[in-house]
Protein backbone atom coordinates (compact mmCIF):
# COMPACT_ATOMS: atom_id res chain seq x y z
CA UNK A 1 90.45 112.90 -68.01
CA UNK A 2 91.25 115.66 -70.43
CA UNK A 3 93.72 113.80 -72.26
CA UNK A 4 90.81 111.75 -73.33
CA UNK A 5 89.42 114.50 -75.45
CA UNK A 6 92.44 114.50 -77.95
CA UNK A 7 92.08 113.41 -81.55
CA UNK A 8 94.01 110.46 -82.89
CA UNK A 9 95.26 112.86 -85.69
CA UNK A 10 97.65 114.90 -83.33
CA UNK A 11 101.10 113.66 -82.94
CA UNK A 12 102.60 112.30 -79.84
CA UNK A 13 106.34 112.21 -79.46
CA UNK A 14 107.48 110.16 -76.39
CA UNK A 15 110.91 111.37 -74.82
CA UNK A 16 113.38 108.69 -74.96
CA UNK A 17 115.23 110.74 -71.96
CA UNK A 18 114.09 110.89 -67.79
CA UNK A 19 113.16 114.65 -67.02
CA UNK A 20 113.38 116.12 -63.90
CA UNK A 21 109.37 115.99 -63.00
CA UNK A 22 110.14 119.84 -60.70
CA UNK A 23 109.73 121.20 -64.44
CA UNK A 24 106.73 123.18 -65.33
CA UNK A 25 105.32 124.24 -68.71
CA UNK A 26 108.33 126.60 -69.50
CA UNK A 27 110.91 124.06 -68.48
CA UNK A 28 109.37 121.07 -70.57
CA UNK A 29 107.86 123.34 -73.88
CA UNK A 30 112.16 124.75 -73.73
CA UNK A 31 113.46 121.32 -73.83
CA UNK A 32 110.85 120.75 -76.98
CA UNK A 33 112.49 123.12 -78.78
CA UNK A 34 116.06 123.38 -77.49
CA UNK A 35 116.39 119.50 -77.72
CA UNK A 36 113.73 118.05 -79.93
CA UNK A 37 114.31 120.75 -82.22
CA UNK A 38 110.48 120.12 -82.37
CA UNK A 39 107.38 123.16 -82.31
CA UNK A 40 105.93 122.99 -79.11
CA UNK A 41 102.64 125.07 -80.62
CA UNK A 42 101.52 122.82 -83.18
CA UNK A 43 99.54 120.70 -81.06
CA UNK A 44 101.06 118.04 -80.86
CA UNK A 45 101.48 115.96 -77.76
CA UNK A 46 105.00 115.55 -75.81
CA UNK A 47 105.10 112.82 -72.93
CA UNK A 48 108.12 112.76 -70.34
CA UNK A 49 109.06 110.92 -67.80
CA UNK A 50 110.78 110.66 -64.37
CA UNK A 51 113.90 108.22 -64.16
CA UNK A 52 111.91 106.13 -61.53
CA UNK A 53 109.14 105.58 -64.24
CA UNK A 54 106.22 106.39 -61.49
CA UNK A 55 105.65 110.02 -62.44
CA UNK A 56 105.04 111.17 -65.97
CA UNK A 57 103.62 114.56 -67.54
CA UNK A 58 102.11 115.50 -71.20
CA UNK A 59 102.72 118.62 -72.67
CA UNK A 60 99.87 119.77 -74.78
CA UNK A 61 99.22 123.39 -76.73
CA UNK A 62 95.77 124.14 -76.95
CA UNK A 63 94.53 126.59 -79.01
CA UNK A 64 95.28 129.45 -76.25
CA UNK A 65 97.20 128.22 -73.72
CA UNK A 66 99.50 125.53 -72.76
CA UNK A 67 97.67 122.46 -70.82
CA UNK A 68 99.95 120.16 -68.60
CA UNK A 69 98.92 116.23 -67.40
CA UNK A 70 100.66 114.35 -64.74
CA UNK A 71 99.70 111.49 -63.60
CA UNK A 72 102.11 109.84 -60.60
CA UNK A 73 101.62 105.67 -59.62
CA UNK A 74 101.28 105.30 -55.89
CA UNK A 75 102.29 101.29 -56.69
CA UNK A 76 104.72 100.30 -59.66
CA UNK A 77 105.69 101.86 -62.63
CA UNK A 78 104.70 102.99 -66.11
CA UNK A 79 105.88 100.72 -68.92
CA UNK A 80 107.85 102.51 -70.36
CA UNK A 81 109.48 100.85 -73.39
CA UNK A 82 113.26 99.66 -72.33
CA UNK A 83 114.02 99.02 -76.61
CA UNK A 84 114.37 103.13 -76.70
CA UNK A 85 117.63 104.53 -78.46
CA UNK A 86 118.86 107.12 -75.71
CA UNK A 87 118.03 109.57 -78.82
CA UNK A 88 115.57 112.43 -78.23
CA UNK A 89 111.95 111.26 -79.37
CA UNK A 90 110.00 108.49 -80.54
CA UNK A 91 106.25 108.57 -82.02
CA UNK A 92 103.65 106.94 -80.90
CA UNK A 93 100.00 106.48 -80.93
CA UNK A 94 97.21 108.12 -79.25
CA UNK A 95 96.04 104.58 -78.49
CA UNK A 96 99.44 103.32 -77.17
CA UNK A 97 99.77 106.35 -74.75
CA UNK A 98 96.08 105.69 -73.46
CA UNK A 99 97.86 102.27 -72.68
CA UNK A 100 100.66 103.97 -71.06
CA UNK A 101 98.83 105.93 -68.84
CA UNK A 102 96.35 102.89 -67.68
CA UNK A 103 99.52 101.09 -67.00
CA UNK A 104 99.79 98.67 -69.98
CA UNK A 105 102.62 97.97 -72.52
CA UNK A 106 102.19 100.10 -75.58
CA UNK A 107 101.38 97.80 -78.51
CA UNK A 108 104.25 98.69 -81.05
CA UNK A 109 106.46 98.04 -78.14
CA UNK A 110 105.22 94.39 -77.78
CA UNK A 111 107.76 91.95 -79.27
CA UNK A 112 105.52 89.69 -81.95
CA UNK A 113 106.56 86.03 -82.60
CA UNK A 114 107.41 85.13 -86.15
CA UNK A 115 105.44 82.57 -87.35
CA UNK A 116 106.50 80.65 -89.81
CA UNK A 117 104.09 77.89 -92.39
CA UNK A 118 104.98 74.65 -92.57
């Protein structure tokens, strides 16, 4: 997988908003900066997703080029985190979208009991 090969350093933002999956590098990299307000060639990572949450893509500038991922689920959906302000972006880990894309709940989305010492 070459999303594998990425660094833990590099941000990821995570777009709080379904995109139409028909979009290609132009159409995604345009929303980065016409909606994120973000720099799509900084190297950092931008994950979207279709409203049916079976289909998403990462957008990724490297070095040269642009370099597009998309994975699609032939059963179920990602887990995609329903706590999500209908903002624009949220951050998260290299780590957590490794989870996404194996199909698993991203940690900092995992509600945590409070424990309490009595």
């Amino acid at each position: 997988m070459i999303v594998k090969r990425l660094e833990s350093r590099e941000p990821v933002y995570l777009s709080c908003n379904a995109v139409d999956m028909r979009k290609s590098i132009n159409g995604l990299a345009a929303i980065v900066q016409g909606h994120f307000k973000l720099d799509p060639f900084k190297g950092a990572l931008f994950v979207f997703c279709n409203g049916q949450r079976d289909k998403i893509k990462v957008l990724h500038w490297d070095k040269d080029g642009f370099a597009l991922y998309y994975k699609r689920r032939e059963r179920g959906r990602f887990c995609w985190p329903t706590t999500l302000d209908k903002g624009e972006t949220v951050n998260i880990t290299i780590k957590d979208l490794y989870r996404l894309l194996d199909g698993l709940f991203m940690e900092q989305f995992i509600p945590h009991k409070n424990y309490k010492i009595i």
